[in-house]
C-alpha atoms as a PDB file:
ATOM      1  CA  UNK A   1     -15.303  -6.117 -17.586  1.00  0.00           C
ATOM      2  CA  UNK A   2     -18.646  -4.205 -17.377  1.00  0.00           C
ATOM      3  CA  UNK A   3     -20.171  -1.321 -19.027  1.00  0.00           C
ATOM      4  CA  UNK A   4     -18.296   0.588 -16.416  1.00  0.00           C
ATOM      5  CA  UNK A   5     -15.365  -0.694 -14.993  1.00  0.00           C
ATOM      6  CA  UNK A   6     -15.211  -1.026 -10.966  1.00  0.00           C
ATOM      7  CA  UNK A   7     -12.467  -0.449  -8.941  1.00  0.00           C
ATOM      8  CA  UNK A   8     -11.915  -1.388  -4.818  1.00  0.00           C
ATOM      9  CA  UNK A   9      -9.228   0.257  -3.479  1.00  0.00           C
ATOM     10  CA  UNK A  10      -8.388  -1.705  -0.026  1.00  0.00           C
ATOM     11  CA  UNK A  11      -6.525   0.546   2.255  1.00  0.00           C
ATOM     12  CA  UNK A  12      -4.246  -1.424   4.687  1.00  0.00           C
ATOM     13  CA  UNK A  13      -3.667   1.121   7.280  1.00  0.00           C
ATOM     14  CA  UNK A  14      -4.891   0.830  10.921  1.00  0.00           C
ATOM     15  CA  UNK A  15      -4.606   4.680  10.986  1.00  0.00           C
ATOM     16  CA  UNK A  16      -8.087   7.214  11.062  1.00  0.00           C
ATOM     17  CA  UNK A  17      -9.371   7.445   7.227  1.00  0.00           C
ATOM     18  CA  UNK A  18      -7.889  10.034   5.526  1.00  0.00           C
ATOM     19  CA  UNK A  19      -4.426  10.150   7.751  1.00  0.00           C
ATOM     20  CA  UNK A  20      -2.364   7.767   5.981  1.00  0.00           C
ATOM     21  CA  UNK A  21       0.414   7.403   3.218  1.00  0.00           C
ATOM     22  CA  UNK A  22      -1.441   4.251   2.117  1.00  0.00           C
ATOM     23  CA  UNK A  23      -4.761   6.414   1.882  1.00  0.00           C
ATOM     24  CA  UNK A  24      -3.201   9.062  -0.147  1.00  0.00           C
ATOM     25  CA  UNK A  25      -1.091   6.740  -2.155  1.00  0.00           C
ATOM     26  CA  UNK A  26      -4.486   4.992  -3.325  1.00  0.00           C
ATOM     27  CA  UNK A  27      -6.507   7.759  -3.781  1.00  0.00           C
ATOM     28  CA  UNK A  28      -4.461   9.333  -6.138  1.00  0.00           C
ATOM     29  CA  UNK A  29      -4.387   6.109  -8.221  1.00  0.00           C
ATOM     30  CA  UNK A  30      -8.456   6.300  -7.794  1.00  0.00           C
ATOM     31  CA  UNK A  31      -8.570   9.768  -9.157  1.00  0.00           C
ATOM     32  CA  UNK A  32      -6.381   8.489 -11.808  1.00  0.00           C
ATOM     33  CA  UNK A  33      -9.093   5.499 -12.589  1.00  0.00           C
ATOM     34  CA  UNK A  34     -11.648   7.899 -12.446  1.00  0.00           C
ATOM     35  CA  UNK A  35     -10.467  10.182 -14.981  1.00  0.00           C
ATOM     36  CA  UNK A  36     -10.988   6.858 -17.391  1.00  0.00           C
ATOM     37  CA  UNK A  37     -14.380   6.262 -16.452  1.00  0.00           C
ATOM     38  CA  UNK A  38     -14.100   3.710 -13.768  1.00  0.00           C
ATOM     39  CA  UNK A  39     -16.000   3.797 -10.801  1.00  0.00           C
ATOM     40  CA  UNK A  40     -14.075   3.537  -7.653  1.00  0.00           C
ATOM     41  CA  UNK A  41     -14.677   2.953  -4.064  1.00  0.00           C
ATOM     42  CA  UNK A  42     -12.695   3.103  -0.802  1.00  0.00           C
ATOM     43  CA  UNK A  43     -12.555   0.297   1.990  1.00  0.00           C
ATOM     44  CA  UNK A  44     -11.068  -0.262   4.688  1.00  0.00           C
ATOM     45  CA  UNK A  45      -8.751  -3.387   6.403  1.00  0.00           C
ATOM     46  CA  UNK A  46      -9.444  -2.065  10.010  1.00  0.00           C
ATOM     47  CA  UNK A  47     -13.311  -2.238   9.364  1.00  0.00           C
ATOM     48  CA  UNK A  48     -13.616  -4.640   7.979  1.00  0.00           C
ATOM     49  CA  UNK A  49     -11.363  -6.565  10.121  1.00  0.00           C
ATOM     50  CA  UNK A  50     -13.433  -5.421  13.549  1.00  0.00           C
ATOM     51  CA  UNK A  51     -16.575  -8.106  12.556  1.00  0.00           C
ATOM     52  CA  UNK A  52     -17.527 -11.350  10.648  1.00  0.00           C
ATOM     53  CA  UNK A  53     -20.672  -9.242   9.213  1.00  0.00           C
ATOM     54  CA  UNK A  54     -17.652  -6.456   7.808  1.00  0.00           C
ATOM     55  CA  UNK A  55     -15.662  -9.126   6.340  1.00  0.00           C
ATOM     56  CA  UNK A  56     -18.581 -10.525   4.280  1.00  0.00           C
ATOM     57  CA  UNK A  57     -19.558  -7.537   3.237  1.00  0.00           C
ATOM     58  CA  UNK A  58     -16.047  -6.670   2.079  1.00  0.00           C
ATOM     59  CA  UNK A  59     -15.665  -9.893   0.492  1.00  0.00           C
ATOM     60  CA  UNK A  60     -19.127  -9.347  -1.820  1.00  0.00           C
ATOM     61  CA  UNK A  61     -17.420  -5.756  -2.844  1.00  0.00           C
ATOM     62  CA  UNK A  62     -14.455  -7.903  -3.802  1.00  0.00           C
ATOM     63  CA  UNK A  63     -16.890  -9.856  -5.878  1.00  0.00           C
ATOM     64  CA  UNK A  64     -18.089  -7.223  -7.667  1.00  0.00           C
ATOM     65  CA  UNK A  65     -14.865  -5.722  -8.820  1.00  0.00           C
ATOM     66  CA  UNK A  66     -13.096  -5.727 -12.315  1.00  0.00           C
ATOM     67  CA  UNK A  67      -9.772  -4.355  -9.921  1.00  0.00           C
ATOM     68  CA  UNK A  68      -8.440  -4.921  -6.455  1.00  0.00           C
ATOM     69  CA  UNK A  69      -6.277  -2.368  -5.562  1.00  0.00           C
ATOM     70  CA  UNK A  70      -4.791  -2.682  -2.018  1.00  0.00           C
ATOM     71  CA  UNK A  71      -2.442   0.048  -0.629  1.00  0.00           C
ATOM     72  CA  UNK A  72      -0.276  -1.005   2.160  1.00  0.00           C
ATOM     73  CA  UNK A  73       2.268   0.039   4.850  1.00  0.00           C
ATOM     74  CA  UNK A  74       5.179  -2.033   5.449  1.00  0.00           C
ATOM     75  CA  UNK A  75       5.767  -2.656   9.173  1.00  0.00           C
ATOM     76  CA  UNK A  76       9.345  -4.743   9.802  1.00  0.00           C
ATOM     77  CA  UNK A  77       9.595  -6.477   6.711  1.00  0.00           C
ATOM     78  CA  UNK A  78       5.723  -7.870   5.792  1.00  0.00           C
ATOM     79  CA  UNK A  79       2.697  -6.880   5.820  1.00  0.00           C
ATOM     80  CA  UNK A  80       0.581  -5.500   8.955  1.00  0.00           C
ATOM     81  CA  UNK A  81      -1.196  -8.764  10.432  1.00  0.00           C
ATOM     82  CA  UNK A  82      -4.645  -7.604   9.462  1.00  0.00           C
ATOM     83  CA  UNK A  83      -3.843  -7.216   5.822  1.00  0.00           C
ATOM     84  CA  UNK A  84      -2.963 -10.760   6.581  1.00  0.00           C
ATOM     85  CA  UNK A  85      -5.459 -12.353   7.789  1.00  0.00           C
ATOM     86  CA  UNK A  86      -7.817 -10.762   5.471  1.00  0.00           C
ATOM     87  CA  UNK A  87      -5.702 -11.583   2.335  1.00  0.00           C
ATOM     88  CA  UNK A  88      -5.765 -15.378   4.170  1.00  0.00           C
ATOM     89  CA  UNK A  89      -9.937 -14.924   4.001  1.00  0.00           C
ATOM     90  CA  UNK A  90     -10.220 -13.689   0.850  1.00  0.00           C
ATOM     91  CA  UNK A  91      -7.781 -16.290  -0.571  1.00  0.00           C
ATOM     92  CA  UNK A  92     -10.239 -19.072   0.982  1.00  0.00           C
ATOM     93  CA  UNK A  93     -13.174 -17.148  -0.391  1.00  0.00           C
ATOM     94  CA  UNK A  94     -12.009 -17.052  -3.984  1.00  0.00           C
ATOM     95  CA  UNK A  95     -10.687 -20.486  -3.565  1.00  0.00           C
ATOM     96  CA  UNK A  96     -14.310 -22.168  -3.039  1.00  0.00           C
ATOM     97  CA  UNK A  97     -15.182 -20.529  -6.430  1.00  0.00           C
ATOM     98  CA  UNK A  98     -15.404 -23.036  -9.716  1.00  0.00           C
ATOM     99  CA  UNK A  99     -12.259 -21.188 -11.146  1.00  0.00           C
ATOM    100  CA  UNK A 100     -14.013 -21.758 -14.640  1.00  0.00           C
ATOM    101  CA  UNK A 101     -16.659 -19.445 -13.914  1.00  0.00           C
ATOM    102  CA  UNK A 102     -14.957 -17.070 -11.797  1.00  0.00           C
ATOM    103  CA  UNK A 103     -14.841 -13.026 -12.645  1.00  0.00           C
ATOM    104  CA  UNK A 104     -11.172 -12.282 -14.025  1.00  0.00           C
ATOM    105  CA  UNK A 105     -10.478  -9.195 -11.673  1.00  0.00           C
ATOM    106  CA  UNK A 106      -7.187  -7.747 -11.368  1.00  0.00           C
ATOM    107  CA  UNK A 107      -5.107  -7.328  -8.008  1.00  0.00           C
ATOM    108  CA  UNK A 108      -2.456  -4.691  -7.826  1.00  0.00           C
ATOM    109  CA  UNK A 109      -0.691  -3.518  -5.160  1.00  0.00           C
ATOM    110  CA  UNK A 110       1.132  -0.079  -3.518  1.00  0.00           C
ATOM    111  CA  UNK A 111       3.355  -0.817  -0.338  1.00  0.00           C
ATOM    112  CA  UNK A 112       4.999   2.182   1.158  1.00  0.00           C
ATOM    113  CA  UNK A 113       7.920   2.428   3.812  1.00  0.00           C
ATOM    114  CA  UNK A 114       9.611   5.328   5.719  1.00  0.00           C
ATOM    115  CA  UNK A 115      12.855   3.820   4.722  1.00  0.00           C
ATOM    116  CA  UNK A 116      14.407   6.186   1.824  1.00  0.00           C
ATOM    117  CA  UNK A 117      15.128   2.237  -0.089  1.00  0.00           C
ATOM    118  CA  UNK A 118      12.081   1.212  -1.103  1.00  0.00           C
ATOM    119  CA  UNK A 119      13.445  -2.439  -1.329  1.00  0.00           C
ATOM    120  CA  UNK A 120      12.676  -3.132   1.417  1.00  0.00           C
ATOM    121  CA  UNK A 121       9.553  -3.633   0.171  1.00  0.00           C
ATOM    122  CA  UNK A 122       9.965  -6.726  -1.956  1.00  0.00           C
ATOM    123  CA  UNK A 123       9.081  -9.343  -0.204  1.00  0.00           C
ATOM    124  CA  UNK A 124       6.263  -8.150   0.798  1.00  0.00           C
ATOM    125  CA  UNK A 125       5.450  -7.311  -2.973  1.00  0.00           C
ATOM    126  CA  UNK A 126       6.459 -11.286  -3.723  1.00  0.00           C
ATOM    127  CA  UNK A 127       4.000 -12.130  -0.711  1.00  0.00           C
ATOM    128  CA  UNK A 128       1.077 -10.540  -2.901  1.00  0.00           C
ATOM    129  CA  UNK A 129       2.067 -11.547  -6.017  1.00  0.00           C
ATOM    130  CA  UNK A 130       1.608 -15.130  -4.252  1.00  0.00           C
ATOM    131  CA  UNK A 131      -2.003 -13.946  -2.494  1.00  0.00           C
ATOM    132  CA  UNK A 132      -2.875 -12.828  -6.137  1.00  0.00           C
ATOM    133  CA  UNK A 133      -1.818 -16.811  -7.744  1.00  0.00           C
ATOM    134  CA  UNK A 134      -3.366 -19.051  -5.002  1.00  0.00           C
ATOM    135  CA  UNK A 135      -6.535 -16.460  -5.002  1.00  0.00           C
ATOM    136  CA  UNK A 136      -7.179 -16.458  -8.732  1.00  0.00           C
ATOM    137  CA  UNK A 137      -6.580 -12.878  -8.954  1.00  0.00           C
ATOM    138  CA  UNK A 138      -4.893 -11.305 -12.612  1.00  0.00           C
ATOM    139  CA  UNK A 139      -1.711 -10.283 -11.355  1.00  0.00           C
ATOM    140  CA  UNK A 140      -1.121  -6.724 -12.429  1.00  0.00           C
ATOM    141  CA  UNK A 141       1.959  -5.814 -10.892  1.00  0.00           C
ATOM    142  CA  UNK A 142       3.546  -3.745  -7.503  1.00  0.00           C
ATOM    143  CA  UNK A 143       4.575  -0.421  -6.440  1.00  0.00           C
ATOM    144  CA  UNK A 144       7.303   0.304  -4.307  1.00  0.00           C
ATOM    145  CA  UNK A 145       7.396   3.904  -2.264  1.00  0.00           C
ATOM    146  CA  UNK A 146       9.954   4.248  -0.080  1.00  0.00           C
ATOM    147  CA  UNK A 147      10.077   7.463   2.590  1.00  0.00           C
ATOM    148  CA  UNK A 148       6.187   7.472   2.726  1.00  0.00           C
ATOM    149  CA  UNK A 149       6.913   9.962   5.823  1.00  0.00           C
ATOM    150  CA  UNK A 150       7.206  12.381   3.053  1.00  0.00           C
ATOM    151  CA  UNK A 151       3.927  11.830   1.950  1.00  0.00           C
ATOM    152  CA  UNK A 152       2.160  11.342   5.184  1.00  0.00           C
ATOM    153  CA  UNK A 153      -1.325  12.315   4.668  1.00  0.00           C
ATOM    154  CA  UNK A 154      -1.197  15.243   1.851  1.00  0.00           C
ATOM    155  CA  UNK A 155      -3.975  15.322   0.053  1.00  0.00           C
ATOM    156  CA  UNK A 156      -3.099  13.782  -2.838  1.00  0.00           C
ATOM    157  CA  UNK A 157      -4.079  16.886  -5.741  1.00  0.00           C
ATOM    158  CA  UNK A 158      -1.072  18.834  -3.672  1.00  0.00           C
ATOM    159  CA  UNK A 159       1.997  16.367  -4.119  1.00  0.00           C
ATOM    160  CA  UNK A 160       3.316  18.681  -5.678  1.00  0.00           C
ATOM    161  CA  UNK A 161       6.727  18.865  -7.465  1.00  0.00           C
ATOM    162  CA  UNK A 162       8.846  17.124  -4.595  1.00  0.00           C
ATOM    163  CA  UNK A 163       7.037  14.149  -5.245  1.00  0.00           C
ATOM    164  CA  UNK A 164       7.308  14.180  -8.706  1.00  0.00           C
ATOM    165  CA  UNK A 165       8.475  10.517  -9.249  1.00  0.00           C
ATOM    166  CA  UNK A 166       5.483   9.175  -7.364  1.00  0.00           C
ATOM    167  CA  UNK A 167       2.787  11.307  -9.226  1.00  0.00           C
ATOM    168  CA  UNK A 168       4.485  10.284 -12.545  1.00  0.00           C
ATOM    169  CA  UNK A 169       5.023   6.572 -11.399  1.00  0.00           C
ATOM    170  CA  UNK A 170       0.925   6.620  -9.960  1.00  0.00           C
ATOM    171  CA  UNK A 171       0.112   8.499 -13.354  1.00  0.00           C
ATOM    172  CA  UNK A 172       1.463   5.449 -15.435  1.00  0.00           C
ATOM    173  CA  UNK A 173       0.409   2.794 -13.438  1.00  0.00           C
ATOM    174  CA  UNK A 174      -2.786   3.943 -13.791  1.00  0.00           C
ATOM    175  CA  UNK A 175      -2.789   4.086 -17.568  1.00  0.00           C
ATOM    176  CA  UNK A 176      -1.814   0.650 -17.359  1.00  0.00           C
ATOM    177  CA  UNK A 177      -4.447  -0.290 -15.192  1.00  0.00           C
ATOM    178  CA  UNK A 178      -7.301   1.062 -16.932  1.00  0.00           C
ATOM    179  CA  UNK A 179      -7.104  -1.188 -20.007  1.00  0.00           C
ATOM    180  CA  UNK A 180      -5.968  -4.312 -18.008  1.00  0.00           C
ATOM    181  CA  UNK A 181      -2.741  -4.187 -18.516  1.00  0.00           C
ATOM    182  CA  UNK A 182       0.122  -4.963 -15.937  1.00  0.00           C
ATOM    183  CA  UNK A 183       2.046  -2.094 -14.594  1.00  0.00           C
ATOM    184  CA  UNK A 184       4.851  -1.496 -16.867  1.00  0.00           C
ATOM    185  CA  UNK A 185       8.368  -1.675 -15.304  1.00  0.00           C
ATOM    186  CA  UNK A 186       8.927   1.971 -15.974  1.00  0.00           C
ATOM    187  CA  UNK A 187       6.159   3.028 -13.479  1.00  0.00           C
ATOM    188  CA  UNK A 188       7.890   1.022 -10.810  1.00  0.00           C
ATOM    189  CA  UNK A 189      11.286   2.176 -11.350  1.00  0.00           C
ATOM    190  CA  UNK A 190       9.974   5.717 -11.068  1.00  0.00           C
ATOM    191  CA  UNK A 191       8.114   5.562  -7.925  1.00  0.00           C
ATOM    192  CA  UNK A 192      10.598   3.871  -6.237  1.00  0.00           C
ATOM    193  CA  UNK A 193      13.045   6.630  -6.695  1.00  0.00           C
ATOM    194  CA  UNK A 194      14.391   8.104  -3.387  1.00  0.00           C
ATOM    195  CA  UNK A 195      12.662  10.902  -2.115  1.00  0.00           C
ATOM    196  CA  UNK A 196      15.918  12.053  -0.299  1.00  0.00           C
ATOM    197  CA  UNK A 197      19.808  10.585  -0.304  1.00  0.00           C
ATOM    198  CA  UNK A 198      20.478   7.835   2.265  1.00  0.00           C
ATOM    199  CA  UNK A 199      23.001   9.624   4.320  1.00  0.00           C
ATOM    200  CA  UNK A 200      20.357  12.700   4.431  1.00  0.00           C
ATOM    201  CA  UNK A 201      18.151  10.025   6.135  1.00  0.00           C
ATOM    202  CA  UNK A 202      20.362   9.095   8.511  1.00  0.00           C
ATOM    203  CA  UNK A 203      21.301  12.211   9.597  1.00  0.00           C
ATOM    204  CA  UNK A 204      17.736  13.761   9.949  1.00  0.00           C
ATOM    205  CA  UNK A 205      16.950  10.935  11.511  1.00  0.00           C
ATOM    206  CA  UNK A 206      20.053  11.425  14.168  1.00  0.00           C
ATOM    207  CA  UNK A 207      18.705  14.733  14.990  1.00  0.00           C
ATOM    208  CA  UNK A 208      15.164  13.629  15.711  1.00  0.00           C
ATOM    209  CA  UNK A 209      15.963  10.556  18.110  1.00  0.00           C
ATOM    210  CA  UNK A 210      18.201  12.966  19.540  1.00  0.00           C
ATOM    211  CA  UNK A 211      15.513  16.129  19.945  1.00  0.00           C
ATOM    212  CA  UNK A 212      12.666  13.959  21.034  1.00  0.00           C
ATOM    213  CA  UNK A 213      15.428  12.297  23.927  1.00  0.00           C
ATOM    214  CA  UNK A 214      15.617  15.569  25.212  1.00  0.00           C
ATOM    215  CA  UNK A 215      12.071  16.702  25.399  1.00  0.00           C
ATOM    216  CA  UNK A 216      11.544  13.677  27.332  1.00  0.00           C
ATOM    217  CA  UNK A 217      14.936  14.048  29.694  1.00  0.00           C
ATOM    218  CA  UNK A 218      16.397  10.894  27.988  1.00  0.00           C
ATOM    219  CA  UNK A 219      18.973  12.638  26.617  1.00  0.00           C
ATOM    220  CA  UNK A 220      21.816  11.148  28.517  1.00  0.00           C
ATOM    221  CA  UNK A 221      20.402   7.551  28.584  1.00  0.00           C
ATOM    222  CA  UNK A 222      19.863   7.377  24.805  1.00  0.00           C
ATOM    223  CA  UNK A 223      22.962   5.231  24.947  1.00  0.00           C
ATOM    224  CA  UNK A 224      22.004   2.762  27.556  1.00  0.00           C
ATOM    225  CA  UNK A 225      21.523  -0.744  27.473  1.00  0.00           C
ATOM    226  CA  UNK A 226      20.172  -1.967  30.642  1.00  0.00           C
ATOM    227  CA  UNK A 227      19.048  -5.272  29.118  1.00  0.00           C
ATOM    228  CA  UNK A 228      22.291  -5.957  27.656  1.00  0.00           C
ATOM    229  CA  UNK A 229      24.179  -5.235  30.400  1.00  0.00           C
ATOM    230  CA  UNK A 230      22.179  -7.816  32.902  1.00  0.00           C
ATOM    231  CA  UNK A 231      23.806 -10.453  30.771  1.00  0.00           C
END
């Protein structure tokens, strides 16, 4: 590492800056960092998606780095498709490197999903342990955060006590992060605590389709299914 350690944090969100889970997932992890000294700074998938220019200079960030730490929604089951594609060019960037003289820098990884289960985040936690292998990366381990609805876009220095887990989950990963070390197992059993029960999910849930059906006079069609029915 150098004097002072560096640390990327990639946000994966196609939302504004500063309106995302993902965002305030990662920049409480940053703070975190900071508090040890490292310096930290914030990019962007959806910029540096937009041109070839953005990419290169996002790649030469990359470069610079002693820890990659991209924070991710899940959408279906994977990863958003510009996370993708720019994991796929920064995989063939590393790649071209003479892996004897390349930088060891760490890759660790938060994915968050509005699913109360935050299981449904492992595959696409196995996808980046993969990116992390075929790109030379350290692999330092994955957080899973389910019902990132709750977290939405709070600033991250007022979780407060309702999102205990995650604080105390981001808290240790953190101290696992700034000496190089993998996230223990502890950290990601904590943050992937439910924020609510299941069947509370469900039924909040209920209650919303069914509110926003009204306000839009769908209320009595919210059981149609004019597609199946042309079969």
């Amino acid at each position: 590492m150098t004097t002072q350690p560096y640390a990327l944090l990639l946000v994966g969100s196609a939302k504004s800056p500063g309106t995302s889970t993902s965002e305030a997932l990662g920049a409480y992890l940053s703070h975190q960092l900071s508090s040890y000294g490292w310096k930290t700074r914030t990019e962007y998938v959806a910029d540096a998606f937009c041109t070839p220019q953005n990419t290169e200079i996002l790649l030469r960030y990359i470069d610079e780095a002693d820890l990659l730490l991209l924070t991710t929604p899940l959408h279906v089951d994977s990863l958003p498709y510009p996370v993708t594609r720019i994991m796929e060019q920064i995989c063939g960037h590393r790649q071209s490197f003479d892996t004897s003289v390349i930088l060891p820098t760490h890759f660790a990884v938060i994915i968050n999903c509005g699913s109360p289960e935050a299981e449904h985040n492992d595959i696409a936690i196995a996808m980046c342990e993969q990116f992390a292998h075929q790109s030379h990366f350290e692999w330092s381990g994955g957080l899973n955060v389910g019902g990132g609805h709750r977290i939405s876009n709070t600033d991250p220095a007022h979780f407060g006590t309702r999102l205990s887990s995650v604080t105390e989950g981001l808290d240790m990963a953190a101290d696992s992060l700034a000496v190089g070390s993998v996230i223990s197992n502890e950290a990601v059993a904590l943050i992937a605590e439910p924020v609510m029960p299941s069947w509370m999910y469900r039924i909040i849930g209920g209650l919303i389709w069914n509110a926003t059906a009204w306000r839009n006079g769908a209320r009595k069609k919210i059981t149609e299914r004019p597609l199946l029915d042309k079969r």
